[in-house]
N, C-alpha and C. Protein backbone atom coordinates (compact mmCIF):
# COMPACT_ATOMS: atom_id res chain seq x y z
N UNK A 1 0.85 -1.18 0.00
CA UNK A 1 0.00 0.00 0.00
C UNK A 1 0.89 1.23 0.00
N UNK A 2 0.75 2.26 -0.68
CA UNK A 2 1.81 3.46 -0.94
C UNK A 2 0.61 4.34 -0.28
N UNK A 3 1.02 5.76 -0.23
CA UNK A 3 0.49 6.90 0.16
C UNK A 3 1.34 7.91 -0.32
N UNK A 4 0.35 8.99 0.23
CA UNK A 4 1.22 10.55 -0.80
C UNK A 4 2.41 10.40 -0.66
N UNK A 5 3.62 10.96 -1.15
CA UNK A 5 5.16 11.46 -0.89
C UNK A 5 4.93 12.61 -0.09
N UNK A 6 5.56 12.27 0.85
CA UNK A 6 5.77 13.37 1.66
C UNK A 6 6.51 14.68 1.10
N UNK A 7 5.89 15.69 1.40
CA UNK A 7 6.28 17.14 1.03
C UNK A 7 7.90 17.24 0.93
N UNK A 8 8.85 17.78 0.23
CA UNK A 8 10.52 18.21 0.85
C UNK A 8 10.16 19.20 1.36
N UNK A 9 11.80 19.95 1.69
CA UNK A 9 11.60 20.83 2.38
C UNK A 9 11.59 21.16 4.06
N UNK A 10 11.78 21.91 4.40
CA UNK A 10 12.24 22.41 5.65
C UNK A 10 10.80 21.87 6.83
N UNK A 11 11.51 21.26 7.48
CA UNK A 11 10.33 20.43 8.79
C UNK A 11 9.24 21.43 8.42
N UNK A 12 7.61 21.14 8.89
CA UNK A 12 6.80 22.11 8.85
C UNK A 12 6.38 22.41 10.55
N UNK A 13 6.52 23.69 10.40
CA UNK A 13 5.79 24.16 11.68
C UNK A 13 4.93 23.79 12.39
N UNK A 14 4.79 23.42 13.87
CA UNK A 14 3.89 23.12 14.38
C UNK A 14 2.32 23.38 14.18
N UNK A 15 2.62 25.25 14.44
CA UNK A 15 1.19 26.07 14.18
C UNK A 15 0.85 25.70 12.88
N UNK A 16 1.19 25.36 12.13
CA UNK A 16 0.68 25.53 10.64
C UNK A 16 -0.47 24.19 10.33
N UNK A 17 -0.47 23.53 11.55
CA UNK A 17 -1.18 22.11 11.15
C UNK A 17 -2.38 22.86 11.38
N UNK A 18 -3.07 23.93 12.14
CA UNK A 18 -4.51 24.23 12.42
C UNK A 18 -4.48 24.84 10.93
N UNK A 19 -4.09 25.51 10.06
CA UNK A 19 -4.27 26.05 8.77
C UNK A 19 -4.55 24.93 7.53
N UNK A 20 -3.43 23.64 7.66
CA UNK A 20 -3.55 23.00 7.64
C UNK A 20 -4.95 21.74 7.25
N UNK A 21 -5.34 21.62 8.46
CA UNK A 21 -6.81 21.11 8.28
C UNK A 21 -7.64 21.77 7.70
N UNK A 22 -7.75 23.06 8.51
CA UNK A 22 -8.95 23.72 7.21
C UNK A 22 -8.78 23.74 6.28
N UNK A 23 -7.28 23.77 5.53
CA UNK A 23 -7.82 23.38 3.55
C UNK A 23 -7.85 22.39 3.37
N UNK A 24 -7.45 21.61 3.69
CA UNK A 24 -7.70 19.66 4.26
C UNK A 24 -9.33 19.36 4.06
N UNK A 25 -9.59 20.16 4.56
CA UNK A 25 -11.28 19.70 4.99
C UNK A 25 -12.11 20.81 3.82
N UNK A 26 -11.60 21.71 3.24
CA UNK A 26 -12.12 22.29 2.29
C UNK A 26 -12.09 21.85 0.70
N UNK A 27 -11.56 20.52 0.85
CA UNK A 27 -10.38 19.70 -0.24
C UNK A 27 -9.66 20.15 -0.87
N UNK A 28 -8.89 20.69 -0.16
CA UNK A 28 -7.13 21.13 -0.71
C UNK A 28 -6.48 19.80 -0.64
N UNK A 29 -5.99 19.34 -1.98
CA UNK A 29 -5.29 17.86 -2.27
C UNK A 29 -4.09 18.19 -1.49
N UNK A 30 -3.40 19.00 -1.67
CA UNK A 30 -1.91 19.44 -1.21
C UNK A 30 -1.67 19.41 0.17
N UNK A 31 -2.99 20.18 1.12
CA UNK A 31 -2.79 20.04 2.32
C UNK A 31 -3.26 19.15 2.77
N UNK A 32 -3.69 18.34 2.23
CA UNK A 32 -3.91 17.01 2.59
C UNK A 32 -2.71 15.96 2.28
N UNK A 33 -1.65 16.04 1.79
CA UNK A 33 -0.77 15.45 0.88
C UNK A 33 0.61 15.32 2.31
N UNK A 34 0.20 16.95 2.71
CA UNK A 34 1.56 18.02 3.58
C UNK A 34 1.35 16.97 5.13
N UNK A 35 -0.18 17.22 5.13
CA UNK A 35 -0.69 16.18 6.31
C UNK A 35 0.04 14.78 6.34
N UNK A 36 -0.18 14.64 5.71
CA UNK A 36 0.02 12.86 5.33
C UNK A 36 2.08 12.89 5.80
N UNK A 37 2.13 13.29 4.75
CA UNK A 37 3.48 13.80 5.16
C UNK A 37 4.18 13.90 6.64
N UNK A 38 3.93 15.09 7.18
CA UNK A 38 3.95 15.40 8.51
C UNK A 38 3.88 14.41 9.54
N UNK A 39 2.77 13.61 9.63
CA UNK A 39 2.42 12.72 10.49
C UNK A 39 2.26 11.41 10.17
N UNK A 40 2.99 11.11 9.23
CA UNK A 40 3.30 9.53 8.87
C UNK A 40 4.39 9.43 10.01
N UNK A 41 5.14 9.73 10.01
CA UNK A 41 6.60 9.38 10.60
C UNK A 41 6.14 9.43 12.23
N UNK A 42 5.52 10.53 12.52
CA UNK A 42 5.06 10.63 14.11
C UNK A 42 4.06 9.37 14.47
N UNK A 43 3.27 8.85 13.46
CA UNK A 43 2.50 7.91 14.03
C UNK A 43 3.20 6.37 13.73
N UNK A 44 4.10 6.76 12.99
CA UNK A 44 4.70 5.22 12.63
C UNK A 44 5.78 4.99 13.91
N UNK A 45 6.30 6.23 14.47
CA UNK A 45 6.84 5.58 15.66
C UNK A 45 6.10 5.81 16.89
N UNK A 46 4.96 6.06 16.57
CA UNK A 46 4.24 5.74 18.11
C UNK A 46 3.20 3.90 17.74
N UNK A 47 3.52 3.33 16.48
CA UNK A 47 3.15 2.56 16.57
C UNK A 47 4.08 1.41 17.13
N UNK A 48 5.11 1.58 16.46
CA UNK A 48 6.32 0.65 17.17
C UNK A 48 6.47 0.93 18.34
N UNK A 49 5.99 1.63 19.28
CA UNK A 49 6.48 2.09 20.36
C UNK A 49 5.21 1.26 21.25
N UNK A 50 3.93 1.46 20.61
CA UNK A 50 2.90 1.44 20.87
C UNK A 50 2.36 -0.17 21.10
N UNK A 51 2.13 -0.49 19.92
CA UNK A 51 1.84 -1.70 19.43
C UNK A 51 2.57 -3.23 19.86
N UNK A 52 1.92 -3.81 20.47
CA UNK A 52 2.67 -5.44 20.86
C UNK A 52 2.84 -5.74 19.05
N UNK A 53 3.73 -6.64 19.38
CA UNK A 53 4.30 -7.38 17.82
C UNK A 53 3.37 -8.18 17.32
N UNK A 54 2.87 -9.26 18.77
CA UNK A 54 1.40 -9.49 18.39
C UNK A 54 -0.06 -8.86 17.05
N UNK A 55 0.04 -7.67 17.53
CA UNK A 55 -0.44 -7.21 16.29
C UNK A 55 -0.06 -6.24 15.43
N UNK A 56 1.33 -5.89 15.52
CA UNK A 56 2.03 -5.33 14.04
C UNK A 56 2.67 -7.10 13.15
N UNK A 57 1.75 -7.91 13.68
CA UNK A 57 2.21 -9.35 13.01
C UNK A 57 0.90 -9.14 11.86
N UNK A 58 -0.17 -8.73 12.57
CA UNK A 58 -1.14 -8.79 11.59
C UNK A 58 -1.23 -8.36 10.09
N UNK A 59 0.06 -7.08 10.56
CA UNK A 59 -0.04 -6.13 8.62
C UNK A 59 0.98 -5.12 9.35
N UNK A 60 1.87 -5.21 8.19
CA UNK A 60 2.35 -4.34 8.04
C UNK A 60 2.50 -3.17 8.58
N UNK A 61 3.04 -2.96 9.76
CA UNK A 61 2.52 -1.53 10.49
C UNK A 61 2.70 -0.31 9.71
N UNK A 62 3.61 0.00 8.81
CA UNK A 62 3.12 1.10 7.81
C UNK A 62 1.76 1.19 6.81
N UNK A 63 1.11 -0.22 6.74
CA UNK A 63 0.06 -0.09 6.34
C UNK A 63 -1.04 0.16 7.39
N UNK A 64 -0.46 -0.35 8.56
CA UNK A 64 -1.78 -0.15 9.15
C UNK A 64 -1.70 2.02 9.74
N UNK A 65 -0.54 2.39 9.85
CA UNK A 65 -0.53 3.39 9.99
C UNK A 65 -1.06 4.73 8.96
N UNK A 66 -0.54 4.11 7.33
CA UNK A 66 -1.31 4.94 6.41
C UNK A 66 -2.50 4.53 6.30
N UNK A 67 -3.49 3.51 6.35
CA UNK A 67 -4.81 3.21 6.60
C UNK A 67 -5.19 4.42 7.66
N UNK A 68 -4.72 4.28 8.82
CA UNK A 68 -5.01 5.13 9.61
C UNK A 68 -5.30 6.40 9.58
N UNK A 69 -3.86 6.92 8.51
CA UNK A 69 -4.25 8.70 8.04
C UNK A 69 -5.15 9.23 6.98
N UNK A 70 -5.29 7.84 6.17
CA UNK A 70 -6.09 8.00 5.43
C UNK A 70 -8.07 8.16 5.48
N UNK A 71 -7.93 7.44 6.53
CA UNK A 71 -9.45 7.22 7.18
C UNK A 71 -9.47 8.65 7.98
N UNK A 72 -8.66 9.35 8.55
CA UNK A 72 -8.40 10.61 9.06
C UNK A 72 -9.14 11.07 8.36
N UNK A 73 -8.26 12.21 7.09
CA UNK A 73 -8.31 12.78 6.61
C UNK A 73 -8.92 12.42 5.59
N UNK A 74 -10.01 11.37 5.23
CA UNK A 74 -10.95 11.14 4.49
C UNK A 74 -12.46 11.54 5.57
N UNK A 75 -11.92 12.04 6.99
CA UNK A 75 -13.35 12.04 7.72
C UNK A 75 -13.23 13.39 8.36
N UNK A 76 -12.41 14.55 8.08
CA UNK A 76 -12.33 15.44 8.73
C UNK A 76 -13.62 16.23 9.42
N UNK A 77 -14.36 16.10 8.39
CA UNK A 77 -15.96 16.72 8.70
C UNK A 77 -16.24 16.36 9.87
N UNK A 78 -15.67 15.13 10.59
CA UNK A 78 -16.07 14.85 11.63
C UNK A 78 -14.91 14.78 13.24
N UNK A 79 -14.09 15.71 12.55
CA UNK A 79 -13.17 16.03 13.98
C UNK A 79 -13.09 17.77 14.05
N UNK A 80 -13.78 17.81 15.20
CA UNK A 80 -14.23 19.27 15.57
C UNK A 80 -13.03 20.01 16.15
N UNK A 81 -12.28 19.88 16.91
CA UNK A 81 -11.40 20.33 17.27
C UNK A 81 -10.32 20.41 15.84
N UNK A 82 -9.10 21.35 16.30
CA UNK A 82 -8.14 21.94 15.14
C UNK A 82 -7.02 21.61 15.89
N UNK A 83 -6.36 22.07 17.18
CA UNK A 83 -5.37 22.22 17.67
C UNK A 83 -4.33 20.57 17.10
N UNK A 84 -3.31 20.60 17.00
CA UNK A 84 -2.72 19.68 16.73
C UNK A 84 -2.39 18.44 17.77
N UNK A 85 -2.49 18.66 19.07
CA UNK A 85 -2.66 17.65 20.66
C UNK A 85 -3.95 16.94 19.97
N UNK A 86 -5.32 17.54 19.62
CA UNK A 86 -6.38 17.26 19.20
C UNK A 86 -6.13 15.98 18.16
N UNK A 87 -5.62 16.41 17.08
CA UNK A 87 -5.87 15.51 15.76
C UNK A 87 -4.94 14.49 16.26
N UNK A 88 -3.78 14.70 17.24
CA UNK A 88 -2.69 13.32 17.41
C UNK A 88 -4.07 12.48 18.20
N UNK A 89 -4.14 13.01 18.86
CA UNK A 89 -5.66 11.97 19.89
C UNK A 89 -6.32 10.95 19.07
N UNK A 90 -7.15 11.92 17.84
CA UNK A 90 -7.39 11.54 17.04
C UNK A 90 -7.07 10.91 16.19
N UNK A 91 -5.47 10.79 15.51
CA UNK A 91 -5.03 9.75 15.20
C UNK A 91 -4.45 8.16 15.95
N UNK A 92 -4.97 8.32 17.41
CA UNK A 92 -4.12 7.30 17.80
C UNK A 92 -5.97 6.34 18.39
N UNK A 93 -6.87 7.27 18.39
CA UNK A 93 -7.83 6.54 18.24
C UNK A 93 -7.93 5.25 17.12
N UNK A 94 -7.87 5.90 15.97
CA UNK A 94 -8.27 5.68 14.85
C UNK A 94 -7.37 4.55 14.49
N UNK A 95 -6.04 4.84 15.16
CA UNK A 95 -5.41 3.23 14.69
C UNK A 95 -5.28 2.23 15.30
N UNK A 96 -5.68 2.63 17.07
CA UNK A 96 -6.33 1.42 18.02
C UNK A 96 -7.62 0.65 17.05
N UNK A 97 -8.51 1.57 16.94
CA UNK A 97 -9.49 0.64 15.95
C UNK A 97 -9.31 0.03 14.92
N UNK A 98 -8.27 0.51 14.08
CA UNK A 98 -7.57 -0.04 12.99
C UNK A 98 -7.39 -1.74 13.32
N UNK A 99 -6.63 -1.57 14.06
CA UNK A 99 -5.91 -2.94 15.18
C UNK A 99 -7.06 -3.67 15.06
N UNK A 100 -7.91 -3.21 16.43
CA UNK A 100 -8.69 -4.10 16.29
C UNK A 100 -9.64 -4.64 15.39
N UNK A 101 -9.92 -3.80 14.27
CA UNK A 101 -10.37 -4.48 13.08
C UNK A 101 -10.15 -5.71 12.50
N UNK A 102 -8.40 -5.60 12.36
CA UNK A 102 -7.43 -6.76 11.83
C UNK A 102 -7.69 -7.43 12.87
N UNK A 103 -7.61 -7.67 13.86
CA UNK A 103 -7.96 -8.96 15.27
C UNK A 103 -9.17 -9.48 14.79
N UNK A 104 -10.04 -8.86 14.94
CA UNK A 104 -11.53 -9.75 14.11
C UNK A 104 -11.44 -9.93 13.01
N UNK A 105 -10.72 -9.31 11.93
CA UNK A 105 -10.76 -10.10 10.37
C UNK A 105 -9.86 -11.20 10.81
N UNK A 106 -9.24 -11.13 11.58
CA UNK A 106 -7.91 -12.49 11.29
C UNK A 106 -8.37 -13.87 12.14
N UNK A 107 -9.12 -13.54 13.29
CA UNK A 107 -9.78 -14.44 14.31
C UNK A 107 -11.30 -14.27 14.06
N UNK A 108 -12.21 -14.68 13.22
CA UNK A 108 -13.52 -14.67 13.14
C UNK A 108 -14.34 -14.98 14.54
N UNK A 109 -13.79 -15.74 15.41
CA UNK A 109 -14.46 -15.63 16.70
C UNK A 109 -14.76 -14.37 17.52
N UNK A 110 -13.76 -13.37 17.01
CA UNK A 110 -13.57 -12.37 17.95
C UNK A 110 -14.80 -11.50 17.70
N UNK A 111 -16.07 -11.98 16.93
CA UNK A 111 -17.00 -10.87 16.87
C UNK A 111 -17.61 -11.14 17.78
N UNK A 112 -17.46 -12.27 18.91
CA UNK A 112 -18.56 -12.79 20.40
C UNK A 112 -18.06 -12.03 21.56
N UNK A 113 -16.84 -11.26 21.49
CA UNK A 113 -16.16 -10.91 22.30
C UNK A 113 -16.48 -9.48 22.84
N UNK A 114 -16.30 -9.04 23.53
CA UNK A 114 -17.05 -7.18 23.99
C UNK A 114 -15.82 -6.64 23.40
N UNK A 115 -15.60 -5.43 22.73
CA UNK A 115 -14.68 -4.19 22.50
C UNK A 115 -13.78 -4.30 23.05
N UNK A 116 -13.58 -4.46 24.49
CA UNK A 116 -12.80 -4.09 24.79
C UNK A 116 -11.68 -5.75 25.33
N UNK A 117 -12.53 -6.79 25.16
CA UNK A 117 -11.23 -7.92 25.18
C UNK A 117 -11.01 -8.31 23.71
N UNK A 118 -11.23 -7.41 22.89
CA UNK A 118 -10.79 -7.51 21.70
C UNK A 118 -9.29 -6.78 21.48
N UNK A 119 -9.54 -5.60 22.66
CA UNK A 119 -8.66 -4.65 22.16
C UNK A 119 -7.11 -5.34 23.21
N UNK A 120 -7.67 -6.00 24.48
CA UNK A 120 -6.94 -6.66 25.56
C UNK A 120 -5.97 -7.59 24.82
N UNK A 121 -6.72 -8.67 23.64
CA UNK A 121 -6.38 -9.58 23.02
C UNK A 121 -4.84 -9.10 22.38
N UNK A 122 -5.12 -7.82 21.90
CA UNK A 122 -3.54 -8.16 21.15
C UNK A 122 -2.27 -7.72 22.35
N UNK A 123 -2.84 -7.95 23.47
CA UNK A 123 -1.62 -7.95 24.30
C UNK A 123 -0.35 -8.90 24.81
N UNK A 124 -0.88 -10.25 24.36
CA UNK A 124 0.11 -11.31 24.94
C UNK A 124 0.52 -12.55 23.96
N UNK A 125 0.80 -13.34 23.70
CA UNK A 125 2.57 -12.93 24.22
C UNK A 125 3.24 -11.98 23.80
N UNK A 126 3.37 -11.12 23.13
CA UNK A 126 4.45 -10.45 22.52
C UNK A 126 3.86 -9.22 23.42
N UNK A 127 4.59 -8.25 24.15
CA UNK A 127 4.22 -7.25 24.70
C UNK A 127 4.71 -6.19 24.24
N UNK A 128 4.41 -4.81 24.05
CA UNK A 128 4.29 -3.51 23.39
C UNK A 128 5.92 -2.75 24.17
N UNK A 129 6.49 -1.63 23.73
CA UNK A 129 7.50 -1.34 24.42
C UNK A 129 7.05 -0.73 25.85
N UNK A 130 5.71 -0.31 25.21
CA UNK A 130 5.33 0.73 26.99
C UNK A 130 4.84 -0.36 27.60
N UNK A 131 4.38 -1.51 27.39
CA UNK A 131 3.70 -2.62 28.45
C UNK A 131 5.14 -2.73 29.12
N UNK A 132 6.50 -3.47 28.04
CA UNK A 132 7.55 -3.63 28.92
C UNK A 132 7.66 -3.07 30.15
N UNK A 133 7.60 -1.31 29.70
CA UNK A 133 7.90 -0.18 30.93
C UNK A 133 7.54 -0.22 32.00
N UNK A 134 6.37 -0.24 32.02
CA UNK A 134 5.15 -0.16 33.27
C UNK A 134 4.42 -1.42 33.58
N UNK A 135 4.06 -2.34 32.58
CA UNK A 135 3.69 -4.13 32.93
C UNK A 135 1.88 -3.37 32.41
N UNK A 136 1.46 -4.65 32.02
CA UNK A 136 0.39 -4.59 31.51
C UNK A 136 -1.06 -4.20 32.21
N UNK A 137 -0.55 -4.44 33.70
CA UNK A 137 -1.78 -4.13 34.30
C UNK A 137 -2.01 -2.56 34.39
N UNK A 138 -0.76 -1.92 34.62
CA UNK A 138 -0.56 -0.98 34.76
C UNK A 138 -0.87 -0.18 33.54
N UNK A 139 -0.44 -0.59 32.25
CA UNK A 139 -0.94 -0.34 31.28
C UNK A 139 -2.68 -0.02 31.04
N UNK A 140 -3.25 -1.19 31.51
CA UNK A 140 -4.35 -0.95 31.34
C UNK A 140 -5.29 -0.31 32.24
N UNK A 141 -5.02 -0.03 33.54
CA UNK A 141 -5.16 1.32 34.42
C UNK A 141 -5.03 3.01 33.67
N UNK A 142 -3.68 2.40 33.13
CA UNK A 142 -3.47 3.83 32.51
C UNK A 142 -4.61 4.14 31.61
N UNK A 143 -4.50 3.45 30.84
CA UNK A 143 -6.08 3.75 29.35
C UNK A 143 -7.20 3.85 30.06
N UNK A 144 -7.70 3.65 31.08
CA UNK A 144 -8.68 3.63 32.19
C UNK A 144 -8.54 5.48 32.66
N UNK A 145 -7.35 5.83 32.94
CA UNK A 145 -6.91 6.79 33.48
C UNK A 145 -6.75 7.82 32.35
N UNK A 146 -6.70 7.53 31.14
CA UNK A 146 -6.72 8.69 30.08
C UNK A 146 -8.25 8.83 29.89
N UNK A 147 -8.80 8.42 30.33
CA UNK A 147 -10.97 8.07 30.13
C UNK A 147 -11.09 9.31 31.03
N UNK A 148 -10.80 9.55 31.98
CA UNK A 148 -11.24 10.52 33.07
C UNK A 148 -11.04 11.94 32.98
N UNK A 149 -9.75 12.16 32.31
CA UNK A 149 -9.05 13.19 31.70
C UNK A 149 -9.78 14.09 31.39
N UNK A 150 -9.93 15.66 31.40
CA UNK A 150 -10.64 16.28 30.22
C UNK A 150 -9.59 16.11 29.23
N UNK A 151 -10.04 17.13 28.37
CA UNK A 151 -9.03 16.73 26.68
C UNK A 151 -7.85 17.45 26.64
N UNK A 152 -7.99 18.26 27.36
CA UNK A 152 -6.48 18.90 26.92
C UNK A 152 -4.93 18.07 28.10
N UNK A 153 -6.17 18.06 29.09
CA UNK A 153 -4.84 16.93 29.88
C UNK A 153 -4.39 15.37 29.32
N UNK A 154 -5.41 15.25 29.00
CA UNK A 154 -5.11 13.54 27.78
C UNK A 154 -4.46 14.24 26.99
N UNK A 155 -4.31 14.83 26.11
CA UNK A 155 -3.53 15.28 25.17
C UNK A 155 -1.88 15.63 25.39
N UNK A 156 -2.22 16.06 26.95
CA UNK A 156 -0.92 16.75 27.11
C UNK A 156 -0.07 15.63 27.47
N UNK A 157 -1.01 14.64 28.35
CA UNK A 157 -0.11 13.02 28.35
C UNK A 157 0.59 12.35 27.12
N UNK A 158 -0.69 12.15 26.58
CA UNK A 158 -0.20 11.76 24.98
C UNK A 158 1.05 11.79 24.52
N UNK A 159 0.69 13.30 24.22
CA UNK A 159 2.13 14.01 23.66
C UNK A 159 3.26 14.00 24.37
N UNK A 160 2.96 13.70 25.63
CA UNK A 160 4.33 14.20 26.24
C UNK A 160 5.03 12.56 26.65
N UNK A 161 3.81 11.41 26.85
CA UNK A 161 4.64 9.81 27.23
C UNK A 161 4.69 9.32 26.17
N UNK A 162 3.62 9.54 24.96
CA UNK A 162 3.97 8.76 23.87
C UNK A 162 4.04 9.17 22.79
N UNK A 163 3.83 10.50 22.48
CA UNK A 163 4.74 11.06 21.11
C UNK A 163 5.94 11.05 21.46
N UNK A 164 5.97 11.33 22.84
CA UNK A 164 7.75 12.31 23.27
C UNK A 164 8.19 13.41 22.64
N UNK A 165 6.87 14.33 22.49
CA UNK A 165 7.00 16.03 21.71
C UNK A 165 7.55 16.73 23.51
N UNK A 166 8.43 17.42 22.84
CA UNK A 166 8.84 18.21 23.58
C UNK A 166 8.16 19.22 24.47
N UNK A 167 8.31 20.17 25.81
CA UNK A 167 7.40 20.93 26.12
C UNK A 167 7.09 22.11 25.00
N UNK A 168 8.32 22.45 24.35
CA UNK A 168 8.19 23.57 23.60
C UNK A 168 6.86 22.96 22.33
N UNK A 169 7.16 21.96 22.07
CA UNK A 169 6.23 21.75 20.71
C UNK A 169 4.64 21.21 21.11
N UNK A 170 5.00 21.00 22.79
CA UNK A 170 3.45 20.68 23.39
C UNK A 170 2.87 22.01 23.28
N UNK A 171 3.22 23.17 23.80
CA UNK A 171 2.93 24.42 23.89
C UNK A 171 2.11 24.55 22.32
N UNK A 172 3.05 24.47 21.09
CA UNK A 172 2.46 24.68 20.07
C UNK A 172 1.29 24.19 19.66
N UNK A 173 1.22 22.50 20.02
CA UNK A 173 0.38 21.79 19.76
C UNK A 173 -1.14 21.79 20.34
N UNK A 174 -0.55 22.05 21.83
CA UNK A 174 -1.83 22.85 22.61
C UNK A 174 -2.33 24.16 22.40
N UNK A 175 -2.08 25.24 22.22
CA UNK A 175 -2.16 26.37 21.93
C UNK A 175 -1.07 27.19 23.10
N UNK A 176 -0.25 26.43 23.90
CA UNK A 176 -0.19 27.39 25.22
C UNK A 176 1.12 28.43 24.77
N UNK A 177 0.99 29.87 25.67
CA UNK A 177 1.81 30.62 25.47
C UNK A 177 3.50 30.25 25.29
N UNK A 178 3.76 28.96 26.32
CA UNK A 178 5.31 29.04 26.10
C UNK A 178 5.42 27.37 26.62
N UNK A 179 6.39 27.31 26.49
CA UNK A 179 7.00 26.27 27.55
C UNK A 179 6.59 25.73 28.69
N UNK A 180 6.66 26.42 29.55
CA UNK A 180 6.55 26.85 30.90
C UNK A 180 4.97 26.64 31.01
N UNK A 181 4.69 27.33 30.31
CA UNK A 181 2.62 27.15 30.30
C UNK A 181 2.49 25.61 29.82
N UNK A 182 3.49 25.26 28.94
CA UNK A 182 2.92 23.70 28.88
C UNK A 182 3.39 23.00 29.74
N UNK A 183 4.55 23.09 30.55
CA UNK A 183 4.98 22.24 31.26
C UNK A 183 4.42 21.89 32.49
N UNK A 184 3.96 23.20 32.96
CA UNK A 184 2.54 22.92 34.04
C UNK A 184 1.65 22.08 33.72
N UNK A 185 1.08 22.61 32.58
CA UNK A 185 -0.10 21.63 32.08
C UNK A 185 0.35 20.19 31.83
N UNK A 186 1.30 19.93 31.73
CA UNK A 186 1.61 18.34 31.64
C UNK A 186 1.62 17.92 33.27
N UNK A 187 2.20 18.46 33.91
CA UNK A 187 2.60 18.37 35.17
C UNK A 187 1.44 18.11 35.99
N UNK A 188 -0.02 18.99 35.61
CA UNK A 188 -0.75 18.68 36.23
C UNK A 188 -2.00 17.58 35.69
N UNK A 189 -1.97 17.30 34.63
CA UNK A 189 -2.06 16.07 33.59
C UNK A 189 -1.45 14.84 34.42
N UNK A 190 -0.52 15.05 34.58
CA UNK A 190 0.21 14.06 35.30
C UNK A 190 -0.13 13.46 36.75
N UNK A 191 -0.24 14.73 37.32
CA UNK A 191 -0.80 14.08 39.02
C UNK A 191 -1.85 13.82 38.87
N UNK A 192 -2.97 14.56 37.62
CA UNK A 192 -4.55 13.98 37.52
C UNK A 192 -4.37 12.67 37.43
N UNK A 193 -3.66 12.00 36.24
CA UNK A 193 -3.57 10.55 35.72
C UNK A 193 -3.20 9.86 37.19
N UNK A 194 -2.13 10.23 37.74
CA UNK A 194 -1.91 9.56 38.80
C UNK A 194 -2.68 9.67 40.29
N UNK A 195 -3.32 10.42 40.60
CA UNK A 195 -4.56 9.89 41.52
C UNK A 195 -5.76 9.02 41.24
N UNK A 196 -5.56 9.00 39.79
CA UNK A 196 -6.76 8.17 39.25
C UNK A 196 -6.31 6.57 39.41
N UNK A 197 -4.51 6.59 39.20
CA UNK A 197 -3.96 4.98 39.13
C UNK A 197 -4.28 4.67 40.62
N UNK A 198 -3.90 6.16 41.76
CA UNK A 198 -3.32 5.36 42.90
C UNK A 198 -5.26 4.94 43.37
N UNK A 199 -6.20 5.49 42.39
CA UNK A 199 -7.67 5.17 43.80
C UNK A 199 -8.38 4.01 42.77
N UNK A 200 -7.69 3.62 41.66
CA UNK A 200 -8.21 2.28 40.77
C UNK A 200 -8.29 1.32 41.31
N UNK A 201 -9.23 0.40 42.11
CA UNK A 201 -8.92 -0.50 42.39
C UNK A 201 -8.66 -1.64 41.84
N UNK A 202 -8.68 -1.38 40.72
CA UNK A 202 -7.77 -3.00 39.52
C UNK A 202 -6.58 -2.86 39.85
């Protein structure tokens, strides 16, 4: 499966992704092209990062990642938010479901199963790099713990444990004035997530 060529040229600016979408979504081929571009590489290593082997066994994880941007930015009409924290959310939705798609095309049983031990399923044996980190239970507390979040603190997690965007480019991505304004906001993102692990009783 191929997808656009990514744009040359000098990295693109953070801010420029909210400009971005709107000709994206107005069908500008190009900024849709720039998109594709941009955030192939960011989501292809949050899939390796992301993903047990278990199910980057299923396909190709660059396919399952351009599937991913493609179903994006074939549905913009339907992601309301602009900020760029926003659309990463949004892309990492979109390729959890991806996943589990391939789990039920590949295991036909798995349509008896609820959502969410579908999504459990591609956890074992082969475990993900962040399961390594933290262990799976913990893992799955955490996704429990990004549920509670409002959006800009999920976002600011996101970006900051599993993109690994910097504070400066969280700032951009969030809208916040500087650094410093994002680094709080992660900070307090952070103790939210973590009163939620320490009163979970799983």
């Amino acid at each position: 499966m191929t997808g656009p060529i990514a744009p040359s040229g000098p990295p693109l600016a953070l801010g420029a992704t909210v400009a971005l979408l709107a000709r994206a979504r107005s069908g500008d081929t190009l900024a849709r092209e720039t998109l594709f571009g941009r955030f192939l590489p960011i989501v292809r290593r949050w899939a390796r990062y992301r993903l047990p082997q278990s199910a980057r066994g299923l396909a190709d994880t660059d396919d399952l990642v351009q599937v991913t941007l493609m179903r994006a930015l074939n549905r913009l009409e339907h992601f309301e938010q602009r900020r760029e924290g926003a659309f990463l959310a949004y892309l990492r939705t979109i390729l959890l479901n991806v996943v589990r798609e391939e789990i039920r095309r590949a295991r036909p049983d798995r349509h008896r199963l609820p959502f969410e031990d579908v999504a459990g399923a591609v956890a074992s044996p082969a475990r993900s790099e962040l399961e390594q980190l933290i262990g799976r239970e913990t893992l799955e507390r955490y996704e429990r713990g990004l549920e509670v979040l409002d959006e800009t603190q999920r976002e600011a997690v996101l970006l900051r444990l599993e993109f690994g965007y910097s504070h400066a480019e969280i700032a951009e991505a969030l809208g916040k004035p500087s650094a410093d304004a994002a680094r709080m906001t992660v900070a307090r993102a952070l103790a939210a997530l973590g009163e939620h692990l320490d009163g979970d009783p799983a």
